[in-house]
N, C-alpha and C. Protein backbone atom coordinates (compact mmCIF):
# COMPACT_ATOMS: atom_id res chain seq x y z
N UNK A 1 0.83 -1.20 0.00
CA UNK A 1 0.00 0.00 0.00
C UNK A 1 0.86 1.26 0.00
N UNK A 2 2.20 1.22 0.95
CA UNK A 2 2.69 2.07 0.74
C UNK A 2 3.58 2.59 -0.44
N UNK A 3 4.16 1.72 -1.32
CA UNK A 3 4.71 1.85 -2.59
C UNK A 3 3.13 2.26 -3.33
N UNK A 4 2.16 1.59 -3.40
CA UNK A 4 1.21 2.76 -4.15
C UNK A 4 0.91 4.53 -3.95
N UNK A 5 1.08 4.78 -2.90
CA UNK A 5 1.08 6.05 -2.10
C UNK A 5 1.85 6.42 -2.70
N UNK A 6 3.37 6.09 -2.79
CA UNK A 6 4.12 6.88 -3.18
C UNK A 6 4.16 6.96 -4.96
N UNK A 7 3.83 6.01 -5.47
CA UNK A 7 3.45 5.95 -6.63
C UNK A 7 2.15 6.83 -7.38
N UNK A 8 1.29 7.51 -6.34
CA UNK A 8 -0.04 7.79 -6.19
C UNK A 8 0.70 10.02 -6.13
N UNK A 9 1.38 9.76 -5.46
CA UNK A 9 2.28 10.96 -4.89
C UNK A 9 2.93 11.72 -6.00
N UNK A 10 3.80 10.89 -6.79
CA UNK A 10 5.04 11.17 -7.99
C UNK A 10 4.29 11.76 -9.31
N UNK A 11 2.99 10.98 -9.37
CA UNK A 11 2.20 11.49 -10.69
C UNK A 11 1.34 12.25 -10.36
N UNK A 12 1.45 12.74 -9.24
CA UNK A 12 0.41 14.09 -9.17
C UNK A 12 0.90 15.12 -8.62
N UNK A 13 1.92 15.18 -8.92
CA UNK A 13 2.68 16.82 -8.57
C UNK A 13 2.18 17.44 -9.05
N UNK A 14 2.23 18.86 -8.69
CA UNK A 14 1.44 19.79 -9.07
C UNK A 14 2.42 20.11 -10.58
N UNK A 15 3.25 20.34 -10.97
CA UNK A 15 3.46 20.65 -12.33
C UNK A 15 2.77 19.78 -13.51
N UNK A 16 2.51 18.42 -12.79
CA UNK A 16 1.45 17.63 -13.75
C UNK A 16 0.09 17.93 -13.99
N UNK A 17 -0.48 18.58 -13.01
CA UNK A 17 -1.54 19.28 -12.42
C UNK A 17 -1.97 20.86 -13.51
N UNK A 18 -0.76 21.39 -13.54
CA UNK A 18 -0.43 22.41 -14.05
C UNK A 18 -0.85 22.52 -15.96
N UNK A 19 -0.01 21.19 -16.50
CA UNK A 19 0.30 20.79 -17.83
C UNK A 19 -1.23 20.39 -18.12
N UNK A 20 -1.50 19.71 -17.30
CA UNK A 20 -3.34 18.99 -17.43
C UNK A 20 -3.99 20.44 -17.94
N UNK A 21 -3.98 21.14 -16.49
CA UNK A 21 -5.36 22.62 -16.88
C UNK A 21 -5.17 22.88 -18.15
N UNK A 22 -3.52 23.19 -18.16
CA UNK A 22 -3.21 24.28 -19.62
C UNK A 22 -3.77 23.51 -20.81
N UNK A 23 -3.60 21.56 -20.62
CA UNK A 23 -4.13 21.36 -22.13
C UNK A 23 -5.83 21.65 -22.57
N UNK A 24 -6.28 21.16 -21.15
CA UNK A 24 -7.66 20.95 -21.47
C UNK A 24 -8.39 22.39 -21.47
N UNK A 25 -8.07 23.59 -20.93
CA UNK A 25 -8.25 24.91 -21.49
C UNK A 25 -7.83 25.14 -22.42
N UNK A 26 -6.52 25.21 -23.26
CA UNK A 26 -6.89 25.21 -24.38
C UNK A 26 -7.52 24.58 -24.72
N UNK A 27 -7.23 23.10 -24.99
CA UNK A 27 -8.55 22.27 -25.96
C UNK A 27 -10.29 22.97 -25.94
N UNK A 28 -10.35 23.37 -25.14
CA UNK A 28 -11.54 23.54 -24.91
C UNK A 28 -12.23 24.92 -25.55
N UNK A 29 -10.75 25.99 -25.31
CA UNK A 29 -11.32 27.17 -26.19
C UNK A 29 -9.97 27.77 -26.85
N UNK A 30 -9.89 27.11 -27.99
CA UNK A 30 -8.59 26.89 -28.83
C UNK A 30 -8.56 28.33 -29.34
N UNK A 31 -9.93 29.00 -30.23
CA UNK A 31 -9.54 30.36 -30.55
C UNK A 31 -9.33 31.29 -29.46
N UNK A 32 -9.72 31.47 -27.89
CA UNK A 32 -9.74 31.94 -27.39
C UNK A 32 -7.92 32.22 -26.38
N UNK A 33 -7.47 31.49 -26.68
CA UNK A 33 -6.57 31.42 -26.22
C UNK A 33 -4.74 31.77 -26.54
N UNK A 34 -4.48 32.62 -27.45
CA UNK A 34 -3.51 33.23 -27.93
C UNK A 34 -2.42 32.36 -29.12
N UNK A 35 -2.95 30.99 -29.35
CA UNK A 35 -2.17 30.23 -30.24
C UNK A 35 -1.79 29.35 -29.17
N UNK A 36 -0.29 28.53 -30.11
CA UNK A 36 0.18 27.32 -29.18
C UNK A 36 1.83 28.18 -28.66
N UNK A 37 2.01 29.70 -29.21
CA UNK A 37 3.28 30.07 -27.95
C UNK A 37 2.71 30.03 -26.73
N UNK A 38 1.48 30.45 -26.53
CA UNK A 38 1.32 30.70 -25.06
C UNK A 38 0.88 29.57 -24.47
N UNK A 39 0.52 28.47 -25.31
CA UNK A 39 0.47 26.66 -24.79
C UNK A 39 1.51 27.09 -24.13
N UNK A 40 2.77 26.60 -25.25
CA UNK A 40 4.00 26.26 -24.85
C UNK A 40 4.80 26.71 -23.89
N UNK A 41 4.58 28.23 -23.47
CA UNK A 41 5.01 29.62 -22.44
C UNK A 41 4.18 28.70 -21.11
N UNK A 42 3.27 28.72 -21.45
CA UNK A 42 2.65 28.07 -20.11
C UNK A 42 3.37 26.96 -19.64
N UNK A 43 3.06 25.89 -20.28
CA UNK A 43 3.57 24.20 -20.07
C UNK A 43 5.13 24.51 -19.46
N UNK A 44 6.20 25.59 -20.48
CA UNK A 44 7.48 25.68 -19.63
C UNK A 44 7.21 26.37 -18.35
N UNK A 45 6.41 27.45 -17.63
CA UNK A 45 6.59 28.44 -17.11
C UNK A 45 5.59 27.48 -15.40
N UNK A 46 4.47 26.94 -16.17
CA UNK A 46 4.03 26.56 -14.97
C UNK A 46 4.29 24.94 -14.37
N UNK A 47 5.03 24.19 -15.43
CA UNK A 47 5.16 22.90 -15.22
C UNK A 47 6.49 22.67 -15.58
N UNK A 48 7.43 22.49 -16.53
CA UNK A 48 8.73 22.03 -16.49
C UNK A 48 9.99 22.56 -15.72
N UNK A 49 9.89 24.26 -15.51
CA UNK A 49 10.44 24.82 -14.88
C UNK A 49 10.20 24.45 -13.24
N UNK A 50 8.72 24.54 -12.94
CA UNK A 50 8.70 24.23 -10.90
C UNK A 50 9.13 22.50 -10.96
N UNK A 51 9.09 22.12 -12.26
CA UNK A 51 9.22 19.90 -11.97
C UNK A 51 10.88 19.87 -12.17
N UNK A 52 11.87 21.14 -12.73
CA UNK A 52 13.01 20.91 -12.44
C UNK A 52 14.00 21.10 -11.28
N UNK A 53 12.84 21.62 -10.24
CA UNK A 53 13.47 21.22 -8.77
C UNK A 53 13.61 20.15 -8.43
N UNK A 54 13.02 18.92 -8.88
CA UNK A 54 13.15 17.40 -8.32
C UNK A 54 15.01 16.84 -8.70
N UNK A 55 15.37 17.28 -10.41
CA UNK A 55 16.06 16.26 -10.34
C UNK A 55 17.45 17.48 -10.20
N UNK A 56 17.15 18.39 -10.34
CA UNK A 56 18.26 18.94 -9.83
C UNK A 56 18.62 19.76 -8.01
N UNK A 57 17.68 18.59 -7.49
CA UNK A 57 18.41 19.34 -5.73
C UNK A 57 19.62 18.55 -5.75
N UNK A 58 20.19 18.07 -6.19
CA UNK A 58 21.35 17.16 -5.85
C UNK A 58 22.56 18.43 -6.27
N UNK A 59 22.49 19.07 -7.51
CA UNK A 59 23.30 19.81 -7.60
C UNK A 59 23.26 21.53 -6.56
N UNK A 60 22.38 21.70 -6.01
CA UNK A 60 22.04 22.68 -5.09
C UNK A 60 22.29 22.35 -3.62
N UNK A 61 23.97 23.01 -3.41
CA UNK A 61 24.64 22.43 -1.62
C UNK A 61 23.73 22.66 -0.64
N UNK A 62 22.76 23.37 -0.68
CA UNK A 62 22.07 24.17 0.58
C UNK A 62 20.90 23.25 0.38
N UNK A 63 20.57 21.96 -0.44
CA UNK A 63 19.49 21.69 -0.59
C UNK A 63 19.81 20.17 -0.29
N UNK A 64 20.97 19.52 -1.44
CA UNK A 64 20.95 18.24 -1.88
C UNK A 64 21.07 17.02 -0.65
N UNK A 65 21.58 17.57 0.72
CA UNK A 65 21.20 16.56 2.26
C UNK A 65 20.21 17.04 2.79
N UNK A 66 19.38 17.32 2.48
CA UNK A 66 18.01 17.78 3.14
C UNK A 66 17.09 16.35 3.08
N UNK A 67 17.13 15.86 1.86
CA UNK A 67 15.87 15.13 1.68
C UNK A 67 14.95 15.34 1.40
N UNK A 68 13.32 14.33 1.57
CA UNK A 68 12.53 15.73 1.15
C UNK A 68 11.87 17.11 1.36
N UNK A 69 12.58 17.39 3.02
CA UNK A 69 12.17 18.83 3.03
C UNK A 69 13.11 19.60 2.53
N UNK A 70 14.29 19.49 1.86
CA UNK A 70 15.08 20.26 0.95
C UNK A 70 14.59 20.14 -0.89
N UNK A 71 14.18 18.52 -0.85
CA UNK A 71 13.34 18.75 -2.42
C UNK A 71 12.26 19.73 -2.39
N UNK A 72 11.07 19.83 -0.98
CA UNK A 72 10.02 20.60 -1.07
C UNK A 72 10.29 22.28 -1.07
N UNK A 73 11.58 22.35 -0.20
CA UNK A 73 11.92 24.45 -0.42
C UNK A 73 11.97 24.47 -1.86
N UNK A 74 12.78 23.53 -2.40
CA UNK A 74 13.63 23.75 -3.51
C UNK A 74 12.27 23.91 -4.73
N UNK A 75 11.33 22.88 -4.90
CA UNK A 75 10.30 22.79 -5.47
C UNK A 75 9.56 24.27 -5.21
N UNK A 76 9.48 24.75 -4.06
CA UNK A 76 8.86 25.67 -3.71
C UNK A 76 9.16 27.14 -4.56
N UNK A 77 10.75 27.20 -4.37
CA UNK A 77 11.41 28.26 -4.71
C UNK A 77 11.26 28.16 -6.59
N UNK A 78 11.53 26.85 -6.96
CA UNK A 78 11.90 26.90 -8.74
C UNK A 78 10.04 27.07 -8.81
N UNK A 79 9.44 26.66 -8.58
CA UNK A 79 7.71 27.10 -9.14
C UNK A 79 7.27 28.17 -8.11
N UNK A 80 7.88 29.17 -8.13
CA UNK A 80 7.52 30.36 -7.47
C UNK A 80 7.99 31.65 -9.10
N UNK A 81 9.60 31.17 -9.01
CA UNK A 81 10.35 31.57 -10.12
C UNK A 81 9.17 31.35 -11.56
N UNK A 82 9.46 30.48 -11.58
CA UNK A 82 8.61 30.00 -12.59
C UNK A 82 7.13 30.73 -13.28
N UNK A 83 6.42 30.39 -11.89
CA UNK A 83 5.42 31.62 -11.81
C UNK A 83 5.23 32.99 -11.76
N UNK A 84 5.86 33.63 -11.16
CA UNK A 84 6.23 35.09 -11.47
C UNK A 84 6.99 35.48 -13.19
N UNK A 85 7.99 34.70 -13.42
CA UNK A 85 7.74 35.06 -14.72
C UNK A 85 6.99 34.22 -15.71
N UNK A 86 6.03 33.68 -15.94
CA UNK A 86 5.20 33.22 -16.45
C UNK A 86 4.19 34.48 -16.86
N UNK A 87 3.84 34.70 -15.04
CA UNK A 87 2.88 36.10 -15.25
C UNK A 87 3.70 37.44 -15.97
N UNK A 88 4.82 37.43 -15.33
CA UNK A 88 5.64 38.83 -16.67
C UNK A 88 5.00 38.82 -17.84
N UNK A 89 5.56 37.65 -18.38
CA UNK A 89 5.36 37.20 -19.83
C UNK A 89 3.91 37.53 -20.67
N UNK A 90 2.96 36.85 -19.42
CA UNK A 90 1.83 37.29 -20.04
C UNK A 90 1.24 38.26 -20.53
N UNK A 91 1.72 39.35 -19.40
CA UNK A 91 1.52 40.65 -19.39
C UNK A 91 1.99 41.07 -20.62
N UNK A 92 3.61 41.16 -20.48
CA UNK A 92 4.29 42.02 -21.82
C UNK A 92 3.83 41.18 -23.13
N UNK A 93 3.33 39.77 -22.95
CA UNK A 93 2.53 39.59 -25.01
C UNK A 93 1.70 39.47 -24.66
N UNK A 94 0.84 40.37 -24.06
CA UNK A 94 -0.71 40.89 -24.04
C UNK A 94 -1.49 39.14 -23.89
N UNK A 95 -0.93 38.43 -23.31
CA UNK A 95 -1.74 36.79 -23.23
C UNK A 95 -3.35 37.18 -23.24
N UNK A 96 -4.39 36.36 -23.89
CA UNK A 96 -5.94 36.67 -22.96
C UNK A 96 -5.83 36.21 -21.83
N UNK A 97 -7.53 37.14 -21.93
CA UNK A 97 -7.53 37.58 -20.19
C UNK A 97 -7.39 35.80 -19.23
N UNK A 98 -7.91 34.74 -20.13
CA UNK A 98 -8.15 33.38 -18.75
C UNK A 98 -6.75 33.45 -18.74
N UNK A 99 -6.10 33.11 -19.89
CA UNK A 99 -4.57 32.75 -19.05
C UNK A 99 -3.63 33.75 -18.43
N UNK A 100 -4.07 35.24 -18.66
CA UNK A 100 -3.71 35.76 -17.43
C UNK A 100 -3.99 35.18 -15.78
N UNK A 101 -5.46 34.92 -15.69
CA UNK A 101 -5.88 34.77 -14.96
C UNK A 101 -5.16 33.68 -14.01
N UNK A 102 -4.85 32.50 -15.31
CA UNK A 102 -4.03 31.42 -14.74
C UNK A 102 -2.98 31.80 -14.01
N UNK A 103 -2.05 32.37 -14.49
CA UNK A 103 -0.99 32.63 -13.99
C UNK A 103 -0.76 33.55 -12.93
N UNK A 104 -1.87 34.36 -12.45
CA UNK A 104 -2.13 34.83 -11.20
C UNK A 104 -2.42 33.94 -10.24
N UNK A 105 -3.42 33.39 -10.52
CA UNK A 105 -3.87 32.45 -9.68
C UNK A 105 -2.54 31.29 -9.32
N UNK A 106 -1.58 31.00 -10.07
CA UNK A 106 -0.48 30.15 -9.86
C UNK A 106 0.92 31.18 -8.95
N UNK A 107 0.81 32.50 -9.21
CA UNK A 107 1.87 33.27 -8.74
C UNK A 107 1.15 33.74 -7.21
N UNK A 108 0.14 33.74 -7.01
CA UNK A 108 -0.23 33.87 -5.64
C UNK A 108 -1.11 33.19 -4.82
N UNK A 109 -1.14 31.76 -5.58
CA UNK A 109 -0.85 30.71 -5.22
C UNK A 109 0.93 30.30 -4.22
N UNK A 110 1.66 30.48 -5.18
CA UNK A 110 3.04 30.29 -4.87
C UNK A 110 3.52 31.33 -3.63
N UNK A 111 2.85 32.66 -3.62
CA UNK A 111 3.18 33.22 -2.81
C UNK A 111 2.29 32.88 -0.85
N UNK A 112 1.63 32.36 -1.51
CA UNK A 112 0.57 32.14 -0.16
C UNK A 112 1.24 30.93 0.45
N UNK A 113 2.17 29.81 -0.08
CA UNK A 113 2.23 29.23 0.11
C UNK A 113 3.69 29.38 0.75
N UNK A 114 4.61 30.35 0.16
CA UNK A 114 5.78 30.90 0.91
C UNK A 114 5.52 31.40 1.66
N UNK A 115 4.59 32.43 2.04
CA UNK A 115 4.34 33.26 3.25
C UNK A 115 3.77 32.00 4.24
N UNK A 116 3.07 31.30 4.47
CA UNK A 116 2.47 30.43 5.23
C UNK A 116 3.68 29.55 6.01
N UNK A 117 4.43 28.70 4.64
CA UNK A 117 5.79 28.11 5.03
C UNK A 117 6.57 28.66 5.41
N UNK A 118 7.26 29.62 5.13
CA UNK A 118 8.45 30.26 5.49
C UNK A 118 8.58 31.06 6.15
N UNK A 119 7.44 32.16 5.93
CA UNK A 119 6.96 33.00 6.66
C UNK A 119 6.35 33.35 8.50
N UNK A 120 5.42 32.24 7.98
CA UNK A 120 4.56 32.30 9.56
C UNK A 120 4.82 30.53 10.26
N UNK A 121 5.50 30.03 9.45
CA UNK A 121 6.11 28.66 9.94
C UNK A 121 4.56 27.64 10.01
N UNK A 122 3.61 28.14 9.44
CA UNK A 122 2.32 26.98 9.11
C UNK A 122 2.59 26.29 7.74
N UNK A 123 2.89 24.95 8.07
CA UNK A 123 3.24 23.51 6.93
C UNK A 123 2.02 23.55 5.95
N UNK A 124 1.55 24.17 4.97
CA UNK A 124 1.07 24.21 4.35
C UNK A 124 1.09 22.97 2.76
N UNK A 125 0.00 21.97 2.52
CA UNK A 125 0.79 20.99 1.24
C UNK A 125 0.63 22.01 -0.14
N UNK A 126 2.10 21.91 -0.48
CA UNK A 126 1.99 22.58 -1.92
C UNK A 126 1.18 21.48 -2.87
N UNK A 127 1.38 20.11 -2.52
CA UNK A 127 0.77 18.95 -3.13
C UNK A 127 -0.98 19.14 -3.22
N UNK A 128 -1.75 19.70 -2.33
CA UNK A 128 -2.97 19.40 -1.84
C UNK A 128 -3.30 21.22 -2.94
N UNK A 129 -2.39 22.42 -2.61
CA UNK A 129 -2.56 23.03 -3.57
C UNK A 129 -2.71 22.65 -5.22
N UNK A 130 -1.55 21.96 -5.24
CA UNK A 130 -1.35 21.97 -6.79
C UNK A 130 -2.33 21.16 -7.61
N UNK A 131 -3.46 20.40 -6.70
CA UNK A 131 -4.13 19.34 -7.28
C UNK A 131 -5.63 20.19 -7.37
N UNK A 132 -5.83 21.08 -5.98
CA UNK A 132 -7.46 21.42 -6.28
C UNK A 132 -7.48 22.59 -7.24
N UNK A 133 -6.39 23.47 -6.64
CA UNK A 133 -6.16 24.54 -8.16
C UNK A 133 -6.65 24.71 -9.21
N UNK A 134 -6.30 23.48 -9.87
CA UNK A 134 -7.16 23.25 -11.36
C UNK A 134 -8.40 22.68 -11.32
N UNK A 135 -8.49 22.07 -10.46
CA UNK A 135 -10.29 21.66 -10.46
C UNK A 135 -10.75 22.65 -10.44
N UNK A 136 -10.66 23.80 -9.14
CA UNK A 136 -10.99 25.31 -9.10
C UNK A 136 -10.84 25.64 -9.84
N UNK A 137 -9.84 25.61 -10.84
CA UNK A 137 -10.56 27.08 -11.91
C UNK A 137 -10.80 26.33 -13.38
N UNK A 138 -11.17 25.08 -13.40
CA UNK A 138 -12.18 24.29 -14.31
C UNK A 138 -13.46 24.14 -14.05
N UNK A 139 -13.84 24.48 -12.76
CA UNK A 139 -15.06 25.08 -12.38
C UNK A 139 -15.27 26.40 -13.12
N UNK A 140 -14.28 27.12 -12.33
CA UNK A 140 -14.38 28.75 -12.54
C UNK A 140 -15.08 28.64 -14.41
N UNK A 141 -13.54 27.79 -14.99
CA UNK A 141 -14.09 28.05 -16.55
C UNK A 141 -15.24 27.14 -16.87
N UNK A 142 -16.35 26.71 -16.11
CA UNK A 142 -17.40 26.01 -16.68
C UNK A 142 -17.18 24.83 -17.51
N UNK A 143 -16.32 24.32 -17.34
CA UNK A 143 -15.09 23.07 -17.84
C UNK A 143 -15.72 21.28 -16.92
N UNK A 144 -17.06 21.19 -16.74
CA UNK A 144 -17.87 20.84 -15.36
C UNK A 144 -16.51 18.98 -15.59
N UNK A 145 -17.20 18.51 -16.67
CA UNK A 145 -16.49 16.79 -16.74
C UNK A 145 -14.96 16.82 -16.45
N UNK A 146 -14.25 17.72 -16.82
CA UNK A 146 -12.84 17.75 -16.49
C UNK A 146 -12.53 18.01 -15.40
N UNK A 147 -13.23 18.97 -14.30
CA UNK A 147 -13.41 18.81 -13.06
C UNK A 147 -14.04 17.95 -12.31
N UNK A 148 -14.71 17.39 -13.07
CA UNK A 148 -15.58 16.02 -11.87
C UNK A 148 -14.05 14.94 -11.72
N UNK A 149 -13.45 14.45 -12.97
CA UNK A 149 -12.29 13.99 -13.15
C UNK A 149 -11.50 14.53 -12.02
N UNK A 150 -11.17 15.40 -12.21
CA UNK A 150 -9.97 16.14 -11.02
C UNK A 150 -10.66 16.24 -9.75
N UNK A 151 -11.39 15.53 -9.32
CA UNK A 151 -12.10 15.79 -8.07
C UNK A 151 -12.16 14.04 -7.66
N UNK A 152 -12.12 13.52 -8.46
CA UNK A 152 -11.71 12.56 -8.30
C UNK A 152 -9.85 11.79 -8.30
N UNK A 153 -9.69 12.68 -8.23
CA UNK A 153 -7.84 12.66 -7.66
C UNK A 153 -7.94 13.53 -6.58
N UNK A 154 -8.79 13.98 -5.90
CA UNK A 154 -8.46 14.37 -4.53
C UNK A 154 -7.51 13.77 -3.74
N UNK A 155 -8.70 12.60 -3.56
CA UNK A 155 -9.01 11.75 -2.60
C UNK A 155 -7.65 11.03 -2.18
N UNK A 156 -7.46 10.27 -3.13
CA UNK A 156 -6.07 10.01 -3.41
C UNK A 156 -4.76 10.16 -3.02
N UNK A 157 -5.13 11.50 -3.50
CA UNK A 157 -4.12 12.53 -2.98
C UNK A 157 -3.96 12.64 -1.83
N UNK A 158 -5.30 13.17 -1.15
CA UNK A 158 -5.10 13.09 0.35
C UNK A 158 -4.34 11.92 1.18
N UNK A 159 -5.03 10.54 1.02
CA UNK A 159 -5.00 9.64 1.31
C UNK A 159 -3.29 8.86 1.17
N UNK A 160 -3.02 9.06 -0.27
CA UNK A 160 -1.48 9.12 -0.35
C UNK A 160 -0.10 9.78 0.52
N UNK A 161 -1.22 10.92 0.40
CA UNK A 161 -0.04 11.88 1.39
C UNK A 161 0.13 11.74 3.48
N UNK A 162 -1.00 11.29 3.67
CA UNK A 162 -1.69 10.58 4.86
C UNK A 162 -0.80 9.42 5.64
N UNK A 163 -0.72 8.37 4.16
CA UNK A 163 -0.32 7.05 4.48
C UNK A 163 1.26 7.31 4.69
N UNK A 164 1.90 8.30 3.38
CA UNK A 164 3.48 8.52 3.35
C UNK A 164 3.84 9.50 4.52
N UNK A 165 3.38 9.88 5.48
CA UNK A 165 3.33 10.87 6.57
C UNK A 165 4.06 11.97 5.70
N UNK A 166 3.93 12.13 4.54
CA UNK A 166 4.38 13.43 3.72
C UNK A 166 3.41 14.72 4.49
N UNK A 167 2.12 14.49 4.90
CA UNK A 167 1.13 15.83 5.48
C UNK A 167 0.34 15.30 6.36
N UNK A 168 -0.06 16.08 7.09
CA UNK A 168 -1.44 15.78 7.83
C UNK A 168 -2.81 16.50 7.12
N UNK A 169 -4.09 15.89 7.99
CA UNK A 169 -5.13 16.44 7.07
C UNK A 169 -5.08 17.63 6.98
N UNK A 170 -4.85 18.60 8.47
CA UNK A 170 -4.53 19.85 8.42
C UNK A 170 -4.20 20.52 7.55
N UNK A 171 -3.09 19.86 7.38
CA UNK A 171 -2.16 20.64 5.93
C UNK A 171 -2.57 20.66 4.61
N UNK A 172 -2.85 19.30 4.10
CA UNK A 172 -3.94 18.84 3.21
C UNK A 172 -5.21 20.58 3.30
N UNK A 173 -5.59 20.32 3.62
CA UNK A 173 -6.70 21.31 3.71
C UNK A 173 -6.20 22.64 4.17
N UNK A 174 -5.23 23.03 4.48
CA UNK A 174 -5.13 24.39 4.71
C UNK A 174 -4.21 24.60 2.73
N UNK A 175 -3.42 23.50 2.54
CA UNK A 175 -3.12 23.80 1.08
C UNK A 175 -4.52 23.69 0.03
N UNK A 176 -5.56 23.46 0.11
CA UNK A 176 -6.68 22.64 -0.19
C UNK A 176 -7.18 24.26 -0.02
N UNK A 177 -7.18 25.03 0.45
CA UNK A 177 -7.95 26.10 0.54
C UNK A 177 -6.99 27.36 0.23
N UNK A 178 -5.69 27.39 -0.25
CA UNK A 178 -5.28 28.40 -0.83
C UNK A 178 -5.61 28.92 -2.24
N UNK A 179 -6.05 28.08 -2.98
CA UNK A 179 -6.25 28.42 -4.22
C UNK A 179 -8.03 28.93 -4.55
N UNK A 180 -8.69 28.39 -3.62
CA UNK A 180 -10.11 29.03 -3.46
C UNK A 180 -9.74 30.39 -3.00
N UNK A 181 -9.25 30.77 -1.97
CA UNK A 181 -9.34 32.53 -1.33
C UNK A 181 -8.34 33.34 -2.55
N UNK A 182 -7.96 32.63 -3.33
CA UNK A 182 -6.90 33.17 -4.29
C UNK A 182 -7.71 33.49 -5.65
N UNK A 183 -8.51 32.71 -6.11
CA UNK A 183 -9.56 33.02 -7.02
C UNK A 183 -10.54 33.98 -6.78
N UNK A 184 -11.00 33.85 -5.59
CA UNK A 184 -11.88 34.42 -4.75
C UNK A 184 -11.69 35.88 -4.90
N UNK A 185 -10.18 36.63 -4.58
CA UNK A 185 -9.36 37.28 -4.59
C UNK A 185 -9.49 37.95 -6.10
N UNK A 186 -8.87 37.29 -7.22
CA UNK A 186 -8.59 37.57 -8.29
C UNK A 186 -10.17 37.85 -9.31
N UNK A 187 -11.38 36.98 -8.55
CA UNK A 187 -12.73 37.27 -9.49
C UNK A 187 -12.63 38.91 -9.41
N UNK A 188 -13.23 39.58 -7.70
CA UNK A 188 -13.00 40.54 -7.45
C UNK A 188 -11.97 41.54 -8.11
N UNK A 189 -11.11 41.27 -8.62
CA UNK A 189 -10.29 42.41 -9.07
C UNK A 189 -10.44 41.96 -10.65
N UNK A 190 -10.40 40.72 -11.23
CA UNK A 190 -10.58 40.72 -12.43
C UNK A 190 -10.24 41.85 -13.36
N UNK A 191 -11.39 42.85 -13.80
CA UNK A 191 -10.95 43.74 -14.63
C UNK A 191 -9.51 44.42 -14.87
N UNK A 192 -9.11 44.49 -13.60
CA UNK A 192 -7.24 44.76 -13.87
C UNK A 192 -6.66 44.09 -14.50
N UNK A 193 -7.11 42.57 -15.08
CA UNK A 193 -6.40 41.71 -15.92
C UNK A 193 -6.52 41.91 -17.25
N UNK A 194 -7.58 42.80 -17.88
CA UNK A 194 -7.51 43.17 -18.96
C UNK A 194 -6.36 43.62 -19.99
């Protein structure tokens, strides 16, 4: 059971999480969405860039004897990077407005999740973030079957992370609720994303 957990764990990082939204928003509103640079801007900016903290903590001294709470800063820090310029990007080639939206929602995402961790020392799961995120805003985009799907990797998730003492439910759910007050956040101001 526990090699499934961890097996259950590895394929649902949030940069996989990430690559998912971006395809099935585009797929879903292909003219609406700026072409396939800003696929591709995305897929590097919100998923290959934060998933190249895994195989390179070994070369990072301040990281590579940590284990995995030195893979998780490290993860933390490269999809923070990642995200902030993602959102640059968008901005300066005028991206539309959803995938602006995305990339807010992923850059303060990332920031809620540094301030919580690092900040105020509350263990927050970037894991439990990176998974409801996109269900949340496949709701948001009226996207209903692709979210019933992703709502069905919750569970999982939770449960995975549970068994590997990687989180407690706590955490689970306090990461589980950053990306709701973050949308929440961003409906309200919306029009600035124009």
């Amino acid at each position: 059971m526990n090699a499934i957990s961890k097996l259950i764990r590895r394929f649902t990082i949030p940069p996989v999480f990430a690559a998912l939204l971006l395809l099935v928003v585009y797929a879903a509103f292909p003219q609406d969405n700026g072409g396939i640079g800003h696929l591709l801007c995305g897929i590097f900016f919100l998923s290959v860039l934060p998933a190249l903290a895994y195989p390179l903590q070994k070369h990072f001294a301040h990281f590579k004897d940590r284990g995995r709470e030195g893979q998780r800063s490290l993860a933390m820090i490269f999809s923070f990077v990642g995200y902030l310029l993602g959102t640059v990007v968008s901005f300066v080639l005028s991206a539309p407005v959803r995938l602006k939206l995305l990339y807010c929602e992923y850059l303060l995402c990332g920031v809620g999740m540094l301030l919580l961790n690092k900040v105020f020392a509350v263990k927050a799961s970037g894991h439990a973030c990176g998974v409801v995120g996109p269900v949340i805003m496949l709701f948001y985009f009226g996207l209903y079957l692709p979210a019933l799907i992703g709502i069905a990797c919750i569970l999982p998730v939770y449960v995975s992370s549970v068994k590997t003492k990687s989180h407690t439910v706590r955490q689970l759910v306090i990461g589980s609720a950053i990306p709701a007050v973050v949308l929440a956040l961003l409906v309200s101001v919306q029009t600035l994303l124009v």
